[in-house]
C-alpha atoms as a PDB file:
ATOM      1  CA  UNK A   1      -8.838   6.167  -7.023  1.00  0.00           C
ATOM      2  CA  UNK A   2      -5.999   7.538  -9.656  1.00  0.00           C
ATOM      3  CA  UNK A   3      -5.825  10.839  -7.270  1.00  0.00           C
ATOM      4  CA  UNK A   4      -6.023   8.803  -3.726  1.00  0.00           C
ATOM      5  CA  UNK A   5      -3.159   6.448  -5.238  1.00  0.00           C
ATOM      6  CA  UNK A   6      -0.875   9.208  -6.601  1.00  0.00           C
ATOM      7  CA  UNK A   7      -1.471  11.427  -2.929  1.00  0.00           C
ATOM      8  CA  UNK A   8      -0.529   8.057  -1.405  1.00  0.00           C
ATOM      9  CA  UNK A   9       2.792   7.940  -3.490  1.00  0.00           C
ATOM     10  CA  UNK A  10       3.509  11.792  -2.927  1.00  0.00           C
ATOM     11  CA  UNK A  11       2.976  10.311   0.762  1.00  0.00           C
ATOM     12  CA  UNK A  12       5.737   7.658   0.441  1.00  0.00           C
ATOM     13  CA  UNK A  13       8.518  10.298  -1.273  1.00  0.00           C
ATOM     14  CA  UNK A  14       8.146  12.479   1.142  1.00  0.00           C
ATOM     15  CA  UNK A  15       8.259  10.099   4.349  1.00  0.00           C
ATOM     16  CA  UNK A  16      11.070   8.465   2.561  1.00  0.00           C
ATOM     17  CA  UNK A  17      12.707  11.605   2.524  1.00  0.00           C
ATOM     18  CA  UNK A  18      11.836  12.320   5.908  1.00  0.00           C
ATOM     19  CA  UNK A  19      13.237   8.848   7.307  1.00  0.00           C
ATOM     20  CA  UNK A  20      16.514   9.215   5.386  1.00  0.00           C
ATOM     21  CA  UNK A  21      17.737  12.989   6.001  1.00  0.00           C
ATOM     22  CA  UNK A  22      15.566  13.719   9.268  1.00  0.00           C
ATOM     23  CA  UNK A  23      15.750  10.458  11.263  1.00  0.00           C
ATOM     24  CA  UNK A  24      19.195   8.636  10.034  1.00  0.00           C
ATOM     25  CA  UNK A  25      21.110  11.596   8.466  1.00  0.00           C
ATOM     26  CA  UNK A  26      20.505  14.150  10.769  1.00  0.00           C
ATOM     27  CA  UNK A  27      19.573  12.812  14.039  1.00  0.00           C
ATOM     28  CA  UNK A  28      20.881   9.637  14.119  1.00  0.00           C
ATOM     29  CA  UNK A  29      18.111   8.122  15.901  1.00  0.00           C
ATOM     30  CA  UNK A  30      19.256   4.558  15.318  1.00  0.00           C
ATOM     31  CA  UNK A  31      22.548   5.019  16.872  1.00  0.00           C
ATOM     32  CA  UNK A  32      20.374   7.139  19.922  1.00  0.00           C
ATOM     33  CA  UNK A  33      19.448   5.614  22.927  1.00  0.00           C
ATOM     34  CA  UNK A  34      16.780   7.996  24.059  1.00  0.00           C
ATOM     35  CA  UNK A  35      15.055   7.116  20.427  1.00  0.00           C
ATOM     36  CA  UNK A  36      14.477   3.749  21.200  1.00  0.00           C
ATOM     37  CA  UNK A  37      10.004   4.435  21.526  1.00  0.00           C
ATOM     38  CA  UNK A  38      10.332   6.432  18.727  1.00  0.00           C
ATOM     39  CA  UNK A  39      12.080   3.695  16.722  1.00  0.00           C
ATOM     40  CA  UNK A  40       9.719   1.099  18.103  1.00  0.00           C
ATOM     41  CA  UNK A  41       6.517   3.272  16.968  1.00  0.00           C
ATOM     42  CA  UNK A  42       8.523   4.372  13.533  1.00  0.00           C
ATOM     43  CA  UNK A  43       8.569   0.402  12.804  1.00  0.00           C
ATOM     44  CA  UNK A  44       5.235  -0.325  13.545  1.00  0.00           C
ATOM     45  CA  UNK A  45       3.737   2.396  11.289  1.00  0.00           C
ATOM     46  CA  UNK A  46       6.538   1.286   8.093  1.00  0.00           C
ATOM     47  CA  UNK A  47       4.980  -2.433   8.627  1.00  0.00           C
ATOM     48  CA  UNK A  48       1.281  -0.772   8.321  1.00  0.00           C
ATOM     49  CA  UNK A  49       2.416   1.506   5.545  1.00  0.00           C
ATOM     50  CA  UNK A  50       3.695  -1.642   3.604  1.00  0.00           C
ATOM     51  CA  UNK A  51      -0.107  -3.628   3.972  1.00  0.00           C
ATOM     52  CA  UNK A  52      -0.951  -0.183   3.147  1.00  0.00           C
ATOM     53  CA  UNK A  53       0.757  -0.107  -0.533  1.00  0.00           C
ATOM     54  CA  UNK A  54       0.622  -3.635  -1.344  1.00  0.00           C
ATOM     55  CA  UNK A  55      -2.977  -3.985  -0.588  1.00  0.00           C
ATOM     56  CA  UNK A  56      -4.141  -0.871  -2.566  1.00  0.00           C
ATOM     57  CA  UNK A  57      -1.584  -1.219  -5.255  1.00  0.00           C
ATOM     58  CA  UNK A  58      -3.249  -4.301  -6.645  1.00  0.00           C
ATOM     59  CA  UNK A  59      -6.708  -5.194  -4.728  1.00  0.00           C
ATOM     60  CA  UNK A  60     -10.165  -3.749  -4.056  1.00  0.00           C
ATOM     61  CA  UNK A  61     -10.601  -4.838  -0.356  1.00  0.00           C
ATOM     62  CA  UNK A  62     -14.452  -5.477  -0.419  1.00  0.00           C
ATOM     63  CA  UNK A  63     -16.149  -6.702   3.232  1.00  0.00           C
ATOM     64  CA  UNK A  64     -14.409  -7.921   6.208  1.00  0.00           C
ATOM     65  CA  UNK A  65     -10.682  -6.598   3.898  1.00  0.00           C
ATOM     66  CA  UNK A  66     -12.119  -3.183   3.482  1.00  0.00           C
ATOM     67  CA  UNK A  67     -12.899  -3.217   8.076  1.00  0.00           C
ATOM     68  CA  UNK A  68      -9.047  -4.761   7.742  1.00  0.00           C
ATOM     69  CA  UNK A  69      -7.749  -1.809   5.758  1.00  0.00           C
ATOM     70  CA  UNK A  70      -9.817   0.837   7.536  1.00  0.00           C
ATOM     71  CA  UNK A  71      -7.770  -0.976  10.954  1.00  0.00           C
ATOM     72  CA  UNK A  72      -4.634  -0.494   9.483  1.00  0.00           C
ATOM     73  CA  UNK A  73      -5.209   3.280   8.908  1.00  0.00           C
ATOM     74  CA  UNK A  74      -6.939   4.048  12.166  1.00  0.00           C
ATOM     75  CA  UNK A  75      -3.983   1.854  13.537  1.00  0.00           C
ATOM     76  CA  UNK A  76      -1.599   4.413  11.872  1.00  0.00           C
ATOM     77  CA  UNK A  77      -3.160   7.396  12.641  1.00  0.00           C
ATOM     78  CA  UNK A  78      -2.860   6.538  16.440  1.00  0.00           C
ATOM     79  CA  UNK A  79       0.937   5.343  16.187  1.00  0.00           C
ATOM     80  CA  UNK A  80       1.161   8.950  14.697  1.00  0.00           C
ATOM     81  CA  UNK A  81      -0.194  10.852  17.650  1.00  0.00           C
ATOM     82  CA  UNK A  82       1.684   8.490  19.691  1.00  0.00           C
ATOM     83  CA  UNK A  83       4.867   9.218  18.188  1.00  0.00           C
ATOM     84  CA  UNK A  84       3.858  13.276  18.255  1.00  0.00           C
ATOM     85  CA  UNK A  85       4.014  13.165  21.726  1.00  0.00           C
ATOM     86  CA  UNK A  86       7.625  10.721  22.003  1.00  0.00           C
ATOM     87  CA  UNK A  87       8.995  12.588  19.325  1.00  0.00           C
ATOM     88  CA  UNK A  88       8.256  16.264  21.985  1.00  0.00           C
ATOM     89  CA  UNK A  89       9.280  14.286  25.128  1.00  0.00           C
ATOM     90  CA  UNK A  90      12.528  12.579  24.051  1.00  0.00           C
ATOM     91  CA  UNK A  91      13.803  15.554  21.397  1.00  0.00           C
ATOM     92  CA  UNK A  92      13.666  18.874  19.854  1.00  0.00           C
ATOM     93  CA  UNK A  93      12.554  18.576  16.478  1.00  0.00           C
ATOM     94  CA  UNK A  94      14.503  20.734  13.538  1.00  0.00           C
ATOM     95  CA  UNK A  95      11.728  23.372  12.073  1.00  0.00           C
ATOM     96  CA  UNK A  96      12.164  21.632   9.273  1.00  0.00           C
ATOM     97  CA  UNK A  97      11.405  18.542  10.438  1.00  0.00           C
ATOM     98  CA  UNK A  98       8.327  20.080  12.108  1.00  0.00           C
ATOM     99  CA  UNK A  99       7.314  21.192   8.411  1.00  0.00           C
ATOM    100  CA  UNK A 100       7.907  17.872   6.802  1.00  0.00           C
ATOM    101  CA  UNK A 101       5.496  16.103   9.697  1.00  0.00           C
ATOM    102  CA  UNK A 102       2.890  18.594   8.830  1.00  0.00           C
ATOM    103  CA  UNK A 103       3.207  18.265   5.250  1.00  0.00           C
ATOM    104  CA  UNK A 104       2.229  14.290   5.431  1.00  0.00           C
ATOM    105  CA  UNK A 105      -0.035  14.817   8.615  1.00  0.00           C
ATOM    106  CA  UNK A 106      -2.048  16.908   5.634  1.00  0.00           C
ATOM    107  CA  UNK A 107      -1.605  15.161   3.015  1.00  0.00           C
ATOM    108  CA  UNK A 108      -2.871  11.957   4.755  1.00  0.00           C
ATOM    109  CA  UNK A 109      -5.863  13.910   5.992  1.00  0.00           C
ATOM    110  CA  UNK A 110      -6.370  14.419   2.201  1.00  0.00           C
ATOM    111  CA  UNK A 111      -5.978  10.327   1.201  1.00  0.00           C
ATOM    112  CA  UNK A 112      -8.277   9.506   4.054  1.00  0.00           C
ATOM    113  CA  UNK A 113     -10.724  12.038   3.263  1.00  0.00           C
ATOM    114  CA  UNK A 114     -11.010  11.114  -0.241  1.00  0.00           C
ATOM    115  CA  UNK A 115     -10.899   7.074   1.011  1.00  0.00           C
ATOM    116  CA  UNK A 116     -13.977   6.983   2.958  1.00  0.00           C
ATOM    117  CA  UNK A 117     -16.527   7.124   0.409  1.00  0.00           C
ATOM    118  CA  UNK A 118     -15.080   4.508  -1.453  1.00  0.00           C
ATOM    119  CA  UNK A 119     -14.464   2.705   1.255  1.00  0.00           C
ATOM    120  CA  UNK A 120     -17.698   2.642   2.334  1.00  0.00           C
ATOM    121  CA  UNK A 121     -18.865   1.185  -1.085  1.00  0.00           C
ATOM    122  CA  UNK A 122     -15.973  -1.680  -0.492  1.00  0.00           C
ATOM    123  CA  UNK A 123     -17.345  -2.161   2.950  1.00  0.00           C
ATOM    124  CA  UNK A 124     -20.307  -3.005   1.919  1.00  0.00           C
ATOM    125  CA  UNK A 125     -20.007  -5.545  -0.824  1.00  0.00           C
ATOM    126  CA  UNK A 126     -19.179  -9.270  -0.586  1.00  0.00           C
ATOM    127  CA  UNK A 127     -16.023 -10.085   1.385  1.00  0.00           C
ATOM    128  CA  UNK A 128     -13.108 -10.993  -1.559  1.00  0.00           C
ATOM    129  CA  UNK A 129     -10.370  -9.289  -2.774  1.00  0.00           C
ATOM    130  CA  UNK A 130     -10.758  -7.874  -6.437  1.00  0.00           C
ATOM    131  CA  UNK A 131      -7.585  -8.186  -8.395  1.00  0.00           C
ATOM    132  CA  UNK A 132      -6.758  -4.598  -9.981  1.00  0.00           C
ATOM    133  CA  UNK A 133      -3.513  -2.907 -11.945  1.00  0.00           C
ATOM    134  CA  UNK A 134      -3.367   0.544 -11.805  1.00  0.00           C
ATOM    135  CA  UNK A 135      -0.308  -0.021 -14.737  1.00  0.00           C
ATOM    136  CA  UNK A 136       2.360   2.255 -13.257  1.00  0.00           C
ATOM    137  CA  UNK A 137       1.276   2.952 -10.153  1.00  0.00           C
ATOM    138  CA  UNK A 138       0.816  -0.121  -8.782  1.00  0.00           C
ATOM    139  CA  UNK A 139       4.138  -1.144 -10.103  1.00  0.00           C
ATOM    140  CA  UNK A 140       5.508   2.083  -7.538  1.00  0.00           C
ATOM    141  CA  UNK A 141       3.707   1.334  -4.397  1.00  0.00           C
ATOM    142  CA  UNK A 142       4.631  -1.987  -4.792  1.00  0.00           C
ATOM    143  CA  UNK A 143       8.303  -0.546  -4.841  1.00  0.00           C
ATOM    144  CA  UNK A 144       7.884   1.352  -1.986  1.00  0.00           C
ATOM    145  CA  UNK A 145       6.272  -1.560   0.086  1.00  0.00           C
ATOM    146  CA  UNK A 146       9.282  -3.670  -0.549  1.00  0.00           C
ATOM    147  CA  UNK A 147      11.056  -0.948  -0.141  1.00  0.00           C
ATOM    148  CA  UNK A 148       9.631   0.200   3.715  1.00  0.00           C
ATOM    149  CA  UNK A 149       9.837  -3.525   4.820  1.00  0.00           C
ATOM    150  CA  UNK A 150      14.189  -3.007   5.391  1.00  0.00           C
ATOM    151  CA  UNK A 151      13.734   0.299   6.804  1.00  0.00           C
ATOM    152  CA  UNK A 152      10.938  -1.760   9.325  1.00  0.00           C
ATOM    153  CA  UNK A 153      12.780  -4.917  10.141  1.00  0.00           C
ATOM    154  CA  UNK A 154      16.160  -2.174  10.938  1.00  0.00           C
ATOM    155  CA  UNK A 155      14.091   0.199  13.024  1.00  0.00           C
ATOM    156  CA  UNK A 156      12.769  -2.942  15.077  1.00  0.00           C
ATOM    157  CA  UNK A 157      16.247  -4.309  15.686  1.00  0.00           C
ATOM    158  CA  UNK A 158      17.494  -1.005  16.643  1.00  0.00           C
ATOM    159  CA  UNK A 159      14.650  -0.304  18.787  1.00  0.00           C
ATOM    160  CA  UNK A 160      15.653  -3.982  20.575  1.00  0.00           C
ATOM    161  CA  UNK A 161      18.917  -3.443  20.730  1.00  0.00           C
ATOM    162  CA  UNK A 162      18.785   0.220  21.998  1.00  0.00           C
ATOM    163  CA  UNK A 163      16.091  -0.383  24.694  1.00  0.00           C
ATOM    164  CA  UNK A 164      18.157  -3.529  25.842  1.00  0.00           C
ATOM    165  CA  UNK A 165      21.248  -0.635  26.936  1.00  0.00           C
ATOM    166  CA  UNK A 166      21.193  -0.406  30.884  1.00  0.00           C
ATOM    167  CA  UNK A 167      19.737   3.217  31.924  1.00  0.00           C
ATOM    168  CA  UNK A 168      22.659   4.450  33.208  1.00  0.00           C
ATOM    169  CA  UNK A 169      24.727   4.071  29.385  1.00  0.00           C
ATOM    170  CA  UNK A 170      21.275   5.673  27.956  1.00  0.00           C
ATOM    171  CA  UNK A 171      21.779   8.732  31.065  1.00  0.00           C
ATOM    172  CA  UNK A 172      25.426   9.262  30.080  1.00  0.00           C
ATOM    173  CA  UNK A 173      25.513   8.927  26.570  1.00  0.00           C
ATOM    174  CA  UNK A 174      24.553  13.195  26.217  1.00  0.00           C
ATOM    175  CA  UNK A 175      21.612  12.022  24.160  1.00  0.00           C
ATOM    176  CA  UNK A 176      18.789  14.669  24.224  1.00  0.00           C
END
């Protein structure tokens, strides 16, 4: 679990990094009409990313919790393809950006990968949640899922306020 929990906190650096410079720095997608899906699908997966680190910075999800948690990743891995194909309709991604995307569409391959079997061992054991402390670690996820919940709650707002814009200010704003 030490190596799933430190790939999942590589996993929040670098999509931290990713929502700063790529999204707000550079592209400005909260200020960008034509973003508005993308926001809207960005705030969804931050929500699932917070369950995400809270739940396996302190708990062993055993039963019906372990079918939760294995929702909330299959949940994320769709908003992901979803937000592949916004992402290519509504902009054109930096190369780097395009790098960065692949770098945590691996490296979550890699945490899921190494999650199944012990998932399936939590699946299959008595529904409760175990109380664990992985001493530092936990102590970091649990940053980062306080952390993604502002990032969430302003992504959702800008996504409402955004997709509330008449068409015709979204047409003539030069987004692209």
């Amino acid at each position: 679990m030490e190596l799933i929990l430190t790939l999942i906190i590589i996993q929040a650096f670098i999509g931290a990094y990713d929502t700063i410079y790529h999204h707000d720095i550079k592209e400005k997608l909260p200020q960008r009409p034509s973003a508005a899906l993308e926001l809207k699908i960005h705030a969804m997966r931050s929500s699932l990313y917070a369950v995400l680190f809270f739940t396996l910075a302190w708990t062993y999800p055993f039963g019906i919790y372990a079918i939760g948690l294995a929702v909330v990743i299959f949940t994320e891995i769709a908003l992901t393809f979803w937000d592949f194909v916004v992402e290519d309709q509504t902009r054109r991604l930096p190369p780097a950006e395009r790098i960065v995307h692949s770098i945590l569409g691996f490296n979550f391959a890699a945490i899921f990968t190494l999650l199944v079997p012990i998932w399936w061992v939590w699946v299959n054991q008595p529904t409760t949640l175990l109380i664990t402390d992985y001493g530092v670690k936990s102590w970091i996820l649990t940053l980062f899922g306080v952390g993604v919940l502002p990032f969430s709650w302003r992504e959702w707002r800008s996504y409402q306020r955004l997709s509330a814009l008449p068409q015709s200010a979204i047409a003539t704003r030069g987004n692209p």
